[in-house]
PDB file of N, CA and C in Angstrom:
ATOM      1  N   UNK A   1      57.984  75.581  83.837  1.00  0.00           N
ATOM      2  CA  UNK A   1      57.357  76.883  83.963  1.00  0.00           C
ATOM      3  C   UNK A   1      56.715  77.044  85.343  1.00  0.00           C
ATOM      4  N   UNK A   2      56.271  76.037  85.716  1.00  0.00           N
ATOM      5  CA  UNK A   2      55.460  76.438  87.047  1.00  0.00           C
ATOM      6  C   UNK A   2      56.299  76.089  88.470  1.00  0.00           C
ATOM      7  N   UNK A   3      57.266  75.489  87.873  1.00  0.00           N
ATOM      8  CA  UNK A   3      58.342  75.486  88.854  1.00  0.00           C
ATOM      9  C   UNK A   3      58.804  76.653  89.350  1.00  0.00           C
ATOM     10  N   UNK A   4      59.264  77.282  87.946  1.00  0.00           N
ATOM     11  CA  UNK A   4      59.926  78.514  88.273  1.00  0.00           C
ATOM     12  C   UNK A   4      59.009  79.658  88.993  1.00  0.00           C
ATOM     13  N   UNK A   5      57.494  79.726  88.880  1.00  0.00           N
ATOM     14  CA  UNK A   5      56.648  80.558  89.530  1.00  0.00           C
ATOM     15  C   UNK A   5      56.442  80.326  90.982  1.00  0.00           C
ATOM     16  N   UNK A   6      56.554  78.896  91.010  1.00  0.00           N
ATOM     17  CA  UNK A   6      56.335  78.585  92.877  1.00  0.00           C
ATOM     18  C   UNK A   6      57.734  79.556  93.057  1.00  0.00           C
ATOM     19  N   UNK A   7      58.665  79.168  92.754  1.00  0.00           N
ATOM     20  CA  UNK A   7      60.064  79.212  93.199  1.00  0.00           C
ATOM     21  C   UNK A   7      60.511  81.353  93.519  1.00  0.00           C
ATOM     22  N   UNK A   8      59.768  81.792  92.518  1.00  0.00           N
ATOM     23  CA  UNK A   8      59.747  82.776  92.712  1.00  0.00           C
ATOM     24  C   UNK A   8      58.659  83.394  93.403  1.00  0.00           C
ATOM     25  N   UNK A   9      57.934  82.803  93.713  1.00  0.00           N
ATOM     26  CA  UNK A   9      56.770  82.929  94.696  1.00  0.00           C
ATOM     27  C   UNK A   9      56.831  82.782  96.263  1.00  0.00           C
ATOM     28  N   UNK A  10      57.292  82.200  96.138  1.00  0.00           N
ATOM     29  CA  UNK A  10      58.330  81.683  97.752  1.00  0.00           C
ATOM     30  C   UNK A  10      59.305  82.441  98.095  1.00  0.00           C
ATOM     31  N   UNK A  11      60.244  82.852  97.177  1.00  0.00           N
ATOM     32  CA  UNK A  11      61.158  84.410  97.446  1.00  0.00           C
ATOM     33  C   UNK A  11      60.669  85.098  97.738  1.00  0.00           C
ATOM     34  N   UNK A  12      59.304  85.499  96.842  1.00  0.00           N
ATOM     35  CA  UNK A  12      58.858  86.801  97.424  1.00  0.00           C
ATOM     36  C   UNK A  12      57.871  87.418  98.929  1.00  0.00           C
ATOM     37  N   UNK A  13      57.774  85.920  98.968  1.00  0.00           N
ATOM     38  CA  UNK A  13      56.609  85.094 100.538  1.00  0.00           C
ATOM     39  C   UNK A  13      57.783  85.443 101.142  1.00  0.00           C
ATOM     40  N   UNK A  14      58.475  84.431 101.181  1.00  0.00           N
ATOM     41  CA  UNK A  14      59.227  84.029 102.471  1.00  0.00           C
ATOM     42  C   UNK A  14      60.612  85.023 102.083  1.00  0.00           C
ATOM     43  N   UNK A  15      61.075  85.376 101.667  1.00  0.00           N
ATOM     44  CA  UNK A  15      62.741  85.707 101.016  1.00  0.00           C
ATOM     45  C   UNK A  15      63.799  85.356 101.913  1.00  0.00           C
ATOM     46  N   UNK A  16      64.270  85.673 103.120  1.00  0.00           N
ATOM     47  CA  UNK A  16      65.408  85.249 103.857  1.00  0.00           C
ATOM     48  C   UNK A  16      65.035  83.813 104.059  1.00  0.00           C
ATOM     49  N   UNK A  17      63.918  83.419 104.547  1.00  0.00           N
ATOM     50  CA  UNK A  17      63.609  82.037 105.503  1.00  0.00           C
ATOM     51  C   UNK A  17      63.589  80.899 103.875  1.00  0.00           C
ATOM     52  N   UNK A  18      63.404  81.140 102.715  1.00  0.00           N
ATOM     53  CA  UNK A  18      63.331  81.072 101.750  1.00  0.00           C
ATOM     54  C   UNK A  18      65.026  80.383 101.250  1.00  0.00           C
ATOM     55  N   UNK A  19      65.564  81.258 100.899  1.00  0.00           N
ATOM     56  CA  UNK A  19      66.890  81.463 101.039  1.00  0.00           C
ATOM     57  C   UNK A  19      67.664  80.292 101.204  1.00  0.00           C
ATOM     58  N   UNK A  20      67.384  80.405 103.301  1.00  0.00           N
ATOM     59  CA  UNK A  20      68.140  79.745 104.219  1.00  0.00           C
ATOM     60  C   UNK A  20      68.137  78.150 104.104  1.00  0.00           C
ATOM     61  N   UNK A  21      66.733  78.022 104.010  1.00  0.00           N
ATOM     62  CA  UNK A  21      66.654  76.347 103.952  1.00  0.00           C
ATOM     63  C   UNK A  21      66.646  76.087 102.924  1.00  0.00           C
ATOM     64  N   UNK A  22      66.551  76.506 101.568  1.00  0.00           N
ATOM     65  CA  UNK A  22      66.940  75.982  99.910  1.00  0.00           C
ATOM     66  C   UNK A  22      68.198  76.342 100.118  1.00  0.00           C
ATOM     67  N   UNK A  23      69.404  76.828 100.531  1.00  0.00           N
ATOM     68  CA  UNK A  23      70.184  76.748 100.905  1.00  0.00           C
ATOM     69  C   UNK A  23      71.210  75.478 101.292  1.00  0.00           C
ATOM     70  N   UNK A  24      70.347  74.812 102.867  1.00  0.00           N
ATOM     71  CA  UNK A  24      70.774  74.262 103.640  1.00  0.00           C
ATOM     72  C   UNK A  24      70.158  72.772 102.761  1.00  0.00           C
ATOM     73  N   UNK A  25      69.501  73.019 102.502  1.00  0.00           N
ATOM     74  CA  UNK A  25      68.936  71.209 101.496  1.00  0.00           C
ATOM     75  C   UNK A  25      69.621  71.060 100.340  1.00  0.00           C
ATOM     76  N   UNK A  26      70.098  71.710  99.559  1.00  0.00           N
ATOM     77  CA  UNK A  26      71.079  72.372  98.841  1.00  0.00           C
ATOM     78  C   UNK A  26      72.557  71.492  99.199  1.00  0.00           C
ATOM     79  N   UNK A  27      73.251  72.040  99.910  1.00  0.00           N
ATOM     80  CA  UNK A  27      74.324  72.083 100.530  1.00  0.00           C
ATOM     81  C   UNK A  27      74.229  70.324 101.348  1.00  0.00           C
ATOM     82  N   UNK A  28      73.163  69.991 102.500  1.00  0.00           N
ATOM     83  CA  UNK A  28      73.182  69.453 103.241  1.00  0.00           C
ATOM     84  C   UNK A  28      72.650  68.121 102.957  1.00  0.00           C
ATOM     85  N   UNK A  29      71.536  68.363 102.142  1.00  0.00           N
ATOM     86  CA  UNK A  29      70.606  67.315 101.404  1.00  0.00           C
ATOM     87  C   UNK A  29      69.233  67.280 102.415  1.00  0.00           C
ATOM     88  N   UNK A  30      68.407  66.098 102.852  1.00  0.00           N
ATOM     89  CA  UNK A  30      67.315  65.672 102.689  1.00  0.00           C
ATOM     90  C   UNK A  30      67.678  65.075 104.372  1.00  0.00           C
ATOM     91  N   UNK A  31      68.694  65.326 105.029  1.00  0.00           N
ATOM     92  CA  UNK A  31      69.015  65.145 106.401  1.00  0.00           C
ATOM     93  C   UNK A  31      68.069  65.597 107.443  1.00  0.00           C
ATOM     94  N   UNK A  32      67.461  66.485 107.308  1.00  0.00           N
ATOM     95  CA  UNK A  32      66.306  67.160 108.367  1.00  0.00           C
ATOM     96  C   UNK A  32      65.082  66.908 108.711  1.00  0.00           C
ATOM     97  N   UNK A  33      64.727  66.085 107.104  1.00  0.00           N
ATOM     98  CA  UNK A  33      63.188  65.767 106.901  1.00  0.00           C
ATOM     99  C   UNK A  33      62.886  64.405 107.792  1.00  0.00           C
ATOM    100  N   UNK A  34      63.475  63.450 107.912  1.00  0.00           N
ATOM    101  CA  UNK A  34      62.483  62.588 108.792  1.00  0.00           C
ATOM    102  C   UNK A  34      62.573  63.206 110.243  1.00  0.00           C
ATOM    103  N   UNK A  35      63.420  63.781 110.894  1.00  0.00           N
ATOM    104  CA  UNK A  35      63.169  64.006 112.084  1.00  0.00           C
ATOM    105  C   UNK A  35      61.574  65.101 112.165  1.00  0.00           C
ATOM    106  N   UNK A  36      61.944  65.662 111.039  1.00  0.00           N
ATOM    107  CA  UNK A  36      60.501  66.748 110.928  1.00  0.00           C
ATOM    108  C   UNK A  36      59.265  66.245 110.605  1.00  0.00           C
ATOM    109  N   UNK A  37      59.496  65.364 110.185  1.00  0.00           N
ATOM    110  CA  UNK A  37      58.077  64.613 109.658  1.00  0.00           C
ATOM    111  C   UNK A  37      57.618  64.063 110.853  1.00  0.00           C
ATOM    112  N   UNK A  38      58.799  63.241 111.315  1.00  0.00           N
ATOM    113  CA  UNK A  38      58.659  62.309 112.993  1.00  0.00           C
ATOM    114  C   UNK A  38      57.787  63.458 113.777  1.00  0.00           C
ATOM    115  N   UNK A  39      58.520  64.748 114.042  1.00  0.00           N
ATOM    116  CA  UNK A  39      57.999  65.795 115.025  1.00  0.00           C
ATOM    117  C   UNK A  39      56.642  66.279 114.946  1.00  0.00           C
ATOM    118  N   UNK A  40      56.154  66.267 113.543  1.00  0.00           N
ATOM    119  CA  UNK A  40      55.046  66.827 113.043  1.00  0.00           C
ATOM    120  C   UNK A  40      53.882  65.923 113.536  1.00  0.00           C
ATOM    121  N   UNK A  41      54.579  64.946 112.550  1.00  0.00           N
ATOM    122  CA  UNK A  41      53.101  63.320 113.310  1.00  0.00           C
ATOM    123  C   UNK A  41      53.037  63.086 114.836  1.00  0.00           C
ATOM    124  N   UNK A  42      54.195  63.236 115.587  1.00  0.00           N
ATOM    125  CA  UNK A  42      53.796  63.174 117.062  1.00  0.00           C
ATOM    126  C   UNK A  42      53.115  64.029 117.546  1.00  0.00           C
ATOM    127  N   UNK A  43      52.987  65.226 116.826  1.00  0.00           N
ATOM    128  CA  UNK A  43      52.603  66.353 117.891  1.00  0.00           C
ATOM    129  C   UNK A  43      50.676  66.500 117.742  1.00  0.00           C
ATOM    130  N   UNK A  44      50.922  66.247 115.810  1.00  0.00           N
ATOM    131  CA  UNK A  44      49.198  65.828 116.036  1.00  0.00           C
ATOM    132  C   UNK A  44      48.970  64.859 116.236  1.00  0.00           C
ATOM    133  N   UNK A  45      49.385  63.753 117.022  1.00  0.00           N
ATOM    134  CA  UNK A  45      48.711  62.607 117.226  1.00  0.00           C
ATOM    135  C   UNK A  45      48.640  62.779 119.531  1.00  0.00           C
ATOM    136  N   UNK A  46      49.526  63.801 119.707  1.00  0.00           N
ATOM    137  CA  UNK A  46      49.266  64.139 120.685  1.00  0.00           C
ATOM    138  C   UNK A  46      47.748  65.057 120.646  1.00  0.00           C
ATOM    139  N   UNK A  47      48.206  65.829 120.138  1.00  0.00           N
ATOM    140  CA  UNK A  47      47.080  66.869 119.625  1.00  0.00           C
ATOM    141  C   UNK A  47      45.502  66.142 119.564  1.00  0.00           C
ATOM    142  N   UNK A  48      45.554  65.079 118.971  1.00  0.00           N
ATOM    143  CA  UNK A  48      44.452  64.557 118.817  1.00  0.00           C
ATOM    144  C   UNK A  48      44.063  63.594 120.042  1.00  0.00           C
ATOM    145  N   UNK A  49      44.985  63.175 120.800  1.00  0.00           N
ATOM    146  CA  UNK A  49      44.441  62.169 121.849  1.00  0.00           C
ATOM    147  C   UNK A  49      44.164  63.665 123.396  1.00  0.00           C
ATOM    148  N   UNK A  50      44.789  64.801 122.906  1.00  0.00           N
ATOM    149  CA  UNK A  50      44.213  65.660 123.947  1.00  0.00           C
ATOM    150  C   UNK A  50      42.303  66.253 123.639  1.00  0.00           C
ATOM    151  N   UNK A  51      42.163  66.065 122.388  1.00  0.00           N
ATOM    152  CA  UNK A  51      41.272  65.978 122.491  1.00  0.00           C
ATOM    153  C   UNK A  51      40.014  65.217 122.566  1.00  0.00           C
ATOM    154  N   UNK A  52      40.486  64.211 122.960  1.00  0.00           N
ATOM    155  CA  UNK A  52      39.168  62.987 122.878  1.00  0.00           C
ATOM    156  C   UNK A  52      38.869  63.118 124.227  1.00  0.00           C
ATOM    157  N   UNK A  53      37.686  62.661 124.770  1.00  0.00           N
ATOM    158  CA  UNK A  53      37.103  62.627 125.899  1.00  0.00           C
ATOM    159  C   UNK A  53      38.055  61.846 127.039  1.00  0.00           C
ATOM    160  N   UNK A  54      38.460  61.069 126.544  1.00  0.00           N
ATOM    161  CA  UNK A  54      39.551  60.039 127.741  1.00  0.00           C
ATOM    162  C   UNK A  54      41.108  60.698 127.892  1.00  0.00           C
ATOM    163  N   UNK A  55      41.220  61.528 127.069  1.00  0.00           N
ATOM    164  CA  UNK A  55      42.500  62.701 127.055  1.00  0.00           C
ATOM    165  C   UNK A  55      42.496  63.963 127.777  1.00  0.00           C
ATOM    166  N   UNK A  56      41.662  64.331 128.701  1.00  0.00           N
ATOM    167  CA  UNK A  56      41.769  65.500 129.263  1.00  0.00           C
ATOM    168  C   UNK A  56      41.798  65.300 130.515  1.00  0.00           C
ATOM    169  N   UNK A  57      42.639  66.201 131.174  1.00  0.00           N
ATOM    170  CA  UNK A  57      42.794  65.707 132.744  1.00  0.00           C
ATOM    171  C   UNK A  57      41.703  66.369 132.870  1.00  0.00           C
ATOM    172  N   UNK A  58      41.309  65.475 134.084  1.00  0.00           N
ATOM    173  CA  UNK A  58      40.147  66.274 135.319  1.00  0.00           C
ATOM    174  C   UNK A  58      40.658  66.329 136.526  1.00  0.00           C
ATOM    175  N   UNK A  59      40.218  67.455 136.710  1.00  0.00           N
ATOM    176  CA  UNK A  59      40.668  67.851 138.397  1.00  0.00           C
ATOM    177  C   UNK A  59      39.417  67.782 139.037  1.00  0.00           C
ATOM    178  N   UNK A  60      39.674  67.574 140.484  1.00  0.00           N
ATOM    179  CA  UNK A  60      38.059  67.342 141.576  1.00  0.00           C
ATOM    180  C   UNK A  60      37.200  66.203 141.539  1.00  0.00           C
TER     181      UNK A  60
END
Protein backbone atom coordinates (compact mmCIF):
# COMPACT_ATOMS: atom_id res chain seq x y z
CA UNK A 1 0.00 0.00 0.00
CA UNK A 2 2.50 2.56 0.70
CA UNK A 3 4.49 1.58 -2.04
CA UNK A 4 1.98 2.25 -4.34
CA UNK A 5 1.42 5.95 -2.75
CA UNK A 6 5.19 6.92 -2.92
CA UNK A 7 5.03 5.57 -6.46
CA UNK A 8 2.20 7.61 -7.37
CA UNK A 9 3.48 10.43 -5.58
CA UNK A 10 6.56 10.70 -7.52
CA UNK A 11 4.47 10.72 -10.87
CA UNK A 12 2.76 13.35 -9.79
CA UNK A 13 6.16 15.35 -8.33
CA UNK A 14 8.31 14.50 -10.85
CA UNK A 15 6.14 12.83 -13.97
CA UNK A 16 8.53 12.88 -17.09
CA UNK A 17 11.93 12.84 -14.91
CA UNK A 18 9.91 10.14 -12.98
CA UNK A 19 9.17 8.11 -15.93
CA UNK A 20 12.66 8.33 -17.47
CA UNK A 21 14.82 6.87 -14.82
CA UNK A 22 12.18 4.07 -13.50
CA UNK A 23 12.40 3.46 -16.91
CA UNK A 24 16.10 3.28 -17.44
CA UNK A 25 16.66 1.08 -13.96
CA UNK A 26 13.97 -0.91 -15.29
CA UNK A 27 15.43 -1.76 -18.56
CA UNK A 28 19.19 -1.14 -17.54
CA UNK A 29 19.33 -2.21 -13.88
CA UNK A 30 21.36 -0.74 -10.90
CA UNK A 31 24.41 0.29 -13.47
CA UNK A 32 24.38 4.10 -12.61
CA UNK A 33 24.26 3.99 -8.89
CA UNK A 34 27.83 3.55 -7.76
CA UNK A 35 29.21 6.04 -10.04
CA UNK A 36 26.44 8.39 -8.39
CA UNK A 37 26.99 7.58 -5.06
CA UNK A 38 30.99 7.88 -5.86
CA UNK A 39 30.01 11.57 -7.34
CA UNK A 40 27.83 12.54 -4.50
CA UNK A 41 30.45 11.57 -1.60
CA UNK A 42 33.25 13.37 -3.47
CA UNK A 43 31.61 16.42 -3.94
CA UNK A 44 30.61 16.75 -0.18
CA UNK A 45 33.70 15.75 1.04
CA UNK A 46 35.12 18.48 -1.24
CA UNK A 47 32.43 20.64 -0.03
CA UNK A 48 33.43 20.10 3.38
CA UNK A 49 37.27 20.47 3.22
CA UNK A 50 36.34 23.98 1.36
CA UNK A 51 35.04 24.82 4.27
CA UNK A 52 37.38 24.32 7.06
CA UNK A 53 39.77 26.98 7.90
CA UNK A 54 42.92 25.25 6.13
CA UNK A 55 40.61 24.93 2.84
CA UNK A 56 40.23 28.34 1.63
CA UNK A 57 42.60 30.03 -0.56
CA UNK A 58 44.02 33.29 0.58
CA UNK A 59 45.13 35.83 -1.55
CA UNK A 60 47.74 38.78 -0.24
Amino acid sequence: MGEVRLSAFARREWGPLYGAVRTALVTDGWRAIPLTLTAVCLTALLQMAQHQPWGTARSG
